[in-house]
C-alpha atoms as a PDB file:
ATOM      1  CA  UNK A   1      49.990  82.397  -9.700  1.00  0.00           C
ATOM      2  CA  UNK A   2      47.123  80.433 -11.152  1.00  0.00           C
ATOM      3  CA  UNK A   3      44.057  79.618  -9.459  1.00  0.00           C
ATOM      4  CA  UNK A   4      42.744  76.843  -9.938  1.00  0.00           C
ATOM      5  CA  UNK A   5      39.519  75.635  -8.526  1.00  0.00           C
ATOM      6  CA  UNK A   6      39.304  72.696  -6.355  1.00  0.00           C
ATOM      7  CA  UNK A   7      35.944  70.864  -5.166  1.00  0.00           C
ATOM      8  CA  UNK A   8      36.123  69.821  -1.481  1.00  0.00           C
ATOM      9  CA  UNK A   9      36.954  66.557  -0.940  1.00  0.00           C
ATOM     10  CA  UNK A  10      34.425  63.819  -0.619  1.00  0.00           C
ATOM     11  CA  UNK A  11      35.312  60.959   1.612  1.00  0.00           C
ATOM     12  CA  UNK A  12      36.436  57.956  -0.723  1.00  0.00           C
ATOM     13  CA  UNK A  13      33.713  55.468  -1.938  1.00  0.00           C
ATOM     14  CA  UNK A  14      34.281  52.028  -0.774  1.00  0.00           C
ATOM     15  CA  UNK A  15      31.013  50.456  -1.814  1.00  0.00           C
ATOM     16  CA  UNK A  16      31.013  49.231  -5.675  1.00  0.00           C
ATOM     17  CA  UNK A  17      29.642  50.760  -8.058  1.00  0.00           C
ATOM     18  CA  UNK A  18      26.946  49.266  -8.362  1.00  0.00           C
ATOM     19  CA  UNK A  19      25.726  48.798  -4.783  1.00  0.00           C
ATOM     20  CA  UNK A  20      25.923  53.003  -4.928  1.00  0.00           C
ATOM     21  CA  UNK A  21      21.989  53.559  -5.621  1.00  0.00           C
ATOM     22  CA  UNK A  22      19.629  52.453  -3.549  1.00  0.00           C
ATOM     23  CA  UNK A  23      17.449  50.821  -5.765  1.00  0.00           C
ATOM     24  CA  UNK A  24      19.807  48.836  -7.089  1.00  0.00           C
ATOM     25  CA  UNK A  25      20.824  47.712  -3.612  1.00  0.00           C
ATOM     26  CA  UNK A  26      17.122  46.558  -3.094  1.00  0.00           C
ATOM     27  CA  UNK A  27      17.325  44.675  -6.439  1.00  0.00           C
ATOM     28  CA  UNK A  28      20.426  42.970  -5.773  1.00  0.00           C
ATOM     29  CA  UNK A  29      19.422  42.512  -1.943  1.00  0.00           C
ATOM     30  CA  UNK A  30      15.338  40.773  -2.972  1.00  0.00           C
ATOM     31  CA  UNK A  31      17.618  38.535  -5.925  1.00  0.00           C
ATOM     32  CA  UNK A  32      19.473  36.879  -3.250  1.00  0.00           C
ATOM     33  CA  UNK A  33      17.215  36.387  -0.528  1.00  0.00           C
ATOM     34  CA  UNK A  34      14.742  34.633  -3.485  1.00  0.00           C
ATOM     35  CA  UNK A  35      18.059  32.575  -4.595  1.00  0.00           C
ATOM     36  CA  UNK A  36      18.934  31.692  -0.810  1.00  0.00           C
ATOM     37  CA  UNK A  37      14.995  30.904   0.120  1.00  0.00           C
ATOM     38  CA  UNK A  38      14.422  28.699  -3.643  1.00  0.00           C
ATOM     39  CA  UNK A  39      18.110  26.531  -2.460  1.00  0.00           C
ATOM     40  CA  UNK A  40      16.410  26.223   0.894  1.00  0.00           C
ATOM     41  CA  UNK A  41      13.036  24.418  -0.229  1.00  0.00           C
ATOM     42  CA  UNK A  42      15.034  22.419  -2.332  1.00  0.00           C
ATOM     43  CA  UNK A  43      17.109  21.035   0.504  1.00  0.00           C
ATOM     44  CA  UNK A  44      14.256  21.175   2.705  1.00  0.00           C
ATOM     45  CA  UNK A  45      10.634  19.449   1.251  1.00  0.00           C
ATOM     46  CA  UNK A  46       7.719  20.795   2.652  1.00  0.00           C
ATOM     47  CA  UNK A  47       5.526  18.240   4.499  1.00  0.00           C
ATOM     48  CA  UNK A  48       2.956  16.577   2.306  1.00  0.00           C
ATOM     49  CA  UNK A  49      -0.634  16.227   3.148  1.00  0.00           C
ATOM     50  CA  UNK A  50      -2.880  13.568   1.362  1.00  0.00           C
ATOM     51  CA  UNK A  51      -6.456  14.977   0.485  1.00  0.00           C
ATOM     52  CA  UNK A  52      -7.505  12.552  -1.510  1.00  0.00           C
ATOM     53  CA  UNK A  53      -8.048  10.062   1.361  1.00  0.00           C
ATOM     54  CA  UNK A  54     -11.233   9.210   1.287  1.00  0.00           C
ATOM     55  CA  UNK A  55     -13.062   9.505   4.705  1.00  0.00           C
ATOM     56  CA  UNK A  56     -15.409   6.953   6.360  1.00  0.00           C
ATOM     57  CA  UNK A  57     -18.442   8.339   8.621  1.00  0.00           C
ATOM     58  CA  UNK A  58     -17.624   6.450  11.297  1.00  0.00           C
ATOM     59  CA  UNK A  59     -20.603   6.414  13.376  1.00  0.00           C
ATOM     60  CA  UNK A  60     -21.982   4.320  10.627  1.00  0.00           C
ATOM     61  CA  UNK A  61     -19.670   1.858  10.837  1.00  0.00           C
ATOM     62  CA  UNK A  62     -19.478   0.890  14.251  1.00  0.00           C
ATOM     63  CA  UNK A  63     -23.140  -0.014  13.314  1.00  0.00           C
ATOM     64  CA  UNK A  64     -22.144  -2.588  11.225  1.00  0.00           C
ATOM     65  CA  UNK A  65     -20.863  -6.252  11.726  1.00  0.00           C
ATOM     66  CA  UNK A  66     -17.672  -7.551  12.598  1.00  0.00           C
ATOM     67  CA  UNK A  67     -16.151 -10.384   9.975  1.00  0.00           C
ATOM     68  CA  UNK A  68     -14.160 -11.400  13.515  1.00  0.00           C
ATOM     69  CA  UNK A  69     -17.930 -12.403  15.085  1.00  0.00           C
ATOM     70  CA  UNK A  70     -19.429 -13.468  11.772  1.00  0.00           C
ATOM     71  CA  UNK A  71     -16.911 -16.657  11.819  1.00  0.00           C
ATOM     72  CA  UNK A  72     -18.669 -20.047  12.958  1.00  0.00           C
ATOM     73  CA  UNK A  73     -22.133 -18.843  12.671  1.00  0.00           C
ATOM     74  CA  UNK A  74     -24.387 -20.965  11.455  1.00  0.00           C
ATOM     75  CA  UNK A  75     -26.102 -20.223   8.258  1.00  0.00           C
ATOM     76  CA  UNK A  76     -29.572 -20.832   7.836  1.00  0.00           C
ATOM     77  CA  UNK A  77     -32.035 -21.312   4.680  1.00  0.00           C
ATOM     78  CA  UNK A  78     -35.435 -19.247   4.288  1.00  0.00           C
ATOM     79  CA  UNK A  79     -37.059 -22.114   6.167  1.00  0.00           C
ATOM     80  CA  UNK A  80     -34.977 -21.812   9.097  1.00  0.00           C
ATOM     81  CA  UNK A  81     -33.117 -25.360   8.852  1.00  0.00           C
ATOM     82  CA  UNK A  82     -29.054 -24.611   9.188  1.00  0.00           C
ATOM     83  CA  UNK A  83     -27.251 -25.392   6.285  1.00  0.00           C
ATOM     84  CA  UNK A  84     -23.867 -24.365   6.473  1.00  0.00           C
ATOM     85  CA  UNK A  85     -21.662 -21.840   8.897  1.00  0.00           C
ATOM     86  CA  UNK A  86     -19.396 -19.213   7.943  1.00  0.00           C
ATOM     87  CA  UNK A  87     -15.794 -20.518   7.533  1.00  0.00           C
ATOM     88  CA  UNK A  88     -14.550 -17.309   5.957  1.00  0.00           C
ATOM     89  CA  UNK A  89     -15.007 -14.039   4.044  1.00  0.00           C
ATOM     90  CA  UNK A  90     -12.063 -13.304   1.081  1.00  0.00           C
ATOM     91  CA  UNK A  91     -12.146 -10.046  -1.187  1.00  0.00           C
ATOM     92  CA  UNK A  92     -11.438 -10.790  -4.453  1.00  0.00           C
ATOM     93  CA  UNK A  93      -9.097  -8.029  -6.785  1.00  0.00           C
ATOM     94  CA  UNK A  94     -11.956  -6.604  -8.183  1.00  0.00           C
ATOM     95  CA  UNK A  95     -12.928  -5.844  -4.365  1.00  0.00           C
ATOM     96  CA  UNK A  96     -16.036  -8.361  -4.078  1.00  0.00           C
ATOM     97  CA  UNK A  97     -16.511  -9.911  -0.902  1.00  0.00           C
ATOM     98  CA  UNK A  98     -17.462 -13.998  -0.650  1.00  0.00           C
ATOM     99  CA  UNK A  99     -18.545 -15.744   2.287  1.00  0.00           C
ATOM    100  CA  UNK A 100     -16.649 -19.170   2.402  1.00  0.00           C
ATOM    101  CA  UNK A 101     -19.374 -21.580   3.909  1.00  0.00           C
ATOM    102  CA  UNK A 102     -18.457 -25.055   5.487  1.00  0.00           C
ATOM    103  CA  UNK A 103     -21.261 -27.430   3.900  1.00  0.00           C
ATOM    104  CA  UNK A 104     -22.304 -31.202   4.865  1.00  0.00           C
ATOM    105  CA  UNK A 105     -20.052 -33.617   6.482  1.00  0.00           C
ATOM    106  CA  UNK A 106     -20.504 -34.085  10.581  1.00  0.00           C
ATOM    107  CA  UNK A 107     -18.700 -33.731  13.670  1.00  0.00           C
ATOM    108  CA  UNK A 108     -15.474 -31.524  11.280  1.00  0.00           C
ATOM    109  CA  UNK A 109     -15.160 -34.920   9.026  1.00  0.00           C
ATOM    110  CA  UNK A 110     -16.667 -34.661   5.521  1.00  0.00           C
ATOM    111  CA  UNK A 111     -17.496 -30.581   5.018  1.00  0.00           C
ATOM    112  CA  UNK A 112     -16.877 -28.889   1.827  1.00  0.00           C
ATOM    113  CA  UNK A 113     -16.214 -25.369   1.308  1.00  0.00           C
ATOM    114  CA  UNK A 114     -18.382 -23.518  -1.157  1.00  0.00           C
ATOM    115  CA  UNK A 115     -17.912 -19.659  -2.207  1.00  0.00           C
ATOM    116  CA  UNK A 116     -20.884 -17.172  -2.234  1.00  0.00           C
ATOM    117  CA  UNK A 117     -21.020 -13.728  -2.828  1.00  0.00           C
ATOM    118  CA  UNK A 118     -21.443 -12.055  -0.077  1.00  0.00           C
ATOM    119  CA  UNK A 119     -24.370  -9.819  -0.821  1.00  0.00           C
ATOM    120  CA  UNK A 120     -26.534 -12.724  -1.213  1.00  0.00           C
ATOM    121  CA  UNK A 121     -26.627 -13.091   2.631  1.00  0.00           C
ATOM    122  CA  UNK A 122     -29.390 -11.875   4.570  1.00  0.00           C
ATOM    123  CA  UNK A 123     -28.267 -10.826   8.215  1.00  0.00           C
ATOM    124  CA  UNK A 124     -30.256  -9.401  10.875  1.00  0.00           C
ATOM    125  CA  UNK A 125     -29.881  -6.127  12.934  1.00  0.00           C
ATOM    126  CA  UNK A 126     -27.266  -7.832  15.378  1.00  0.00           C
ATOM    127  CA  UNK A 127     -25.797  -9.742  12.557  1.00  0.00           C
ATOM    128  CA  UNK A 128     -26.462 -12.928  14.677  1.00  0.00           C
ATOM    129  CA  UNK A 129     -28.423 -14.449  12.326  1.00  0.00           C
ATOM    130  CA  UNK A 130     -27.676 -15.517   8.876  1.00  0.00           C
ATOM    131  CA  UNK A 131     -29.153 -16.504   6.364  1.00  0.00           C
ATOM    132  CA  UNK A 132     -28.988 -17.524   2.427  1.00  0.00           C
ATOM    133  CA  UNK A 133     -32.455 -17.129   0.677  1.00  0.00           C
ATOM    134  CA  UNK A 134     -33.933 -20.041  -1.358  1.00  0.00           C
ATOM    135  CA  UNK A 135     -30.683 -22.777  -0.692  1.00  0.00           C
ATOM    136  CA  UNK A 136     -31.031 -26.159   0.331  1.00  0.00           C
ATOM    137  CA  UNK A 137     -27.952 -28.283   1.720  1.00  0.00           C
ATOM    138  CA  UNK A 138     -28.379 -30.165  -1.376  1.00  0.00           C
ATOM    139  CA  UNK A 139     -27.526 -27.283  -3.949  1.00  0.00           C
ATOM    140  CA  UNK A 140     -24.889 -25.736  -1.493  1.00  0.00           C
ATOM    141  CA  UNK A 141     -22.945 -29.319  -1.433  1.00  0.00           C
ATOM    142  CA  UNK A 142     -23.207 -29.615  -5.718  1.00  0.00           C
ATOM    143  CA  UNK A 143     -21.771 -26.433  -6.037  1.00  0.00           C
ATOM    144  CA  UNK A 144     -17.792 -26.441  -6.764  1.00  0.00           C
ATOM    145  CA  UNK A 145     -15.935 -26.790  -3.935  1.00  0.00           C
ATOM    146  CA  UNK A 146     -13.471 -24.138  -2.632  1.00  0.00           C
ATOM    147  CA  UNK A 147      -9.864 -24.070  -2.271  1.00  0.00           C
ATOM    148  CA  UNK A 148      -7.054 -21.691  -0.896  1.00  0.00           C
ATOM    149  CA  UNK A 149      -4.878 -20.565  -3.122  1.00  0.00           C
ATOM    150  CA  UNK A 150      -1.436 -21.666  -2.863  1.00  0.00           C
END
């Protein structure tokens, strides 16, 4: 009788092939965790924060005055006399600010609206008193009278 020589049996592999080396296990393993977590941000945005917001110091501007307690205040000339009171203050597109004054008439019958920009008003510290440099009632009533837009 013949011989023959056998190696002992090794318990059957049930893994395939290759999932065998470990290496290749990692490989395969990192692949589908980076798959899974890419699929998840998809499905899931992460939050977005704005930075280019820009930021106000806001102690300085509670130091400055309120268009809500600027409206009905009289407006005075460099002489002192009241010519007009603030009516108003629209921004423009371009982002300019106009005071809308109420000029002439008497007693609400007869007033005109006018439009100046805004940065020719003087006010003082409390923003109590206002007042437009070099203008007479006269030159504030010949100047083109404002409307609304519809």
């Amino acid at each position: 009788m013949i011989k023959l020589h056998s190696s002992p049996m090794r318990p059957a592999e049930t893994k395939p092939r290759f999932l065998r080396g470990s290496a290749i296990r990692t490989l395969v393993l990192a692949v589908s965790a980076a798959s899974l977590a890419g699929m998840l941000m998809t499905v899931m945005p992460a939050p977005v924060f704005s930075q280019s917001v820009p930021q106000a110091d806001v102690a300085q501007v509670a130091f400055g005055h309120r268009a809500s307690k600027m409206f009905e205040r009289a407006v005075v000339n460099s002489q002192g006399e009241t010519i007009g009171e603030i009516n108003d203050l629209v921004i423009d597109k371009q982002k300019k600010v106009y005071a809308i004054i109420e000029v002439g008439g008497f007693l609400g019958m007869g007033e005109n609206l006018i439009a100046v920009p805004y940065d020719s008003l003087t006010l003082n510290d409390t923003g109590e008193k206002i007042s437009l440099p070099g203008a007479t009632k006269e030159e504030l009533t010949s100047l083109p009278k404002f409307e609304y837009h519809k």
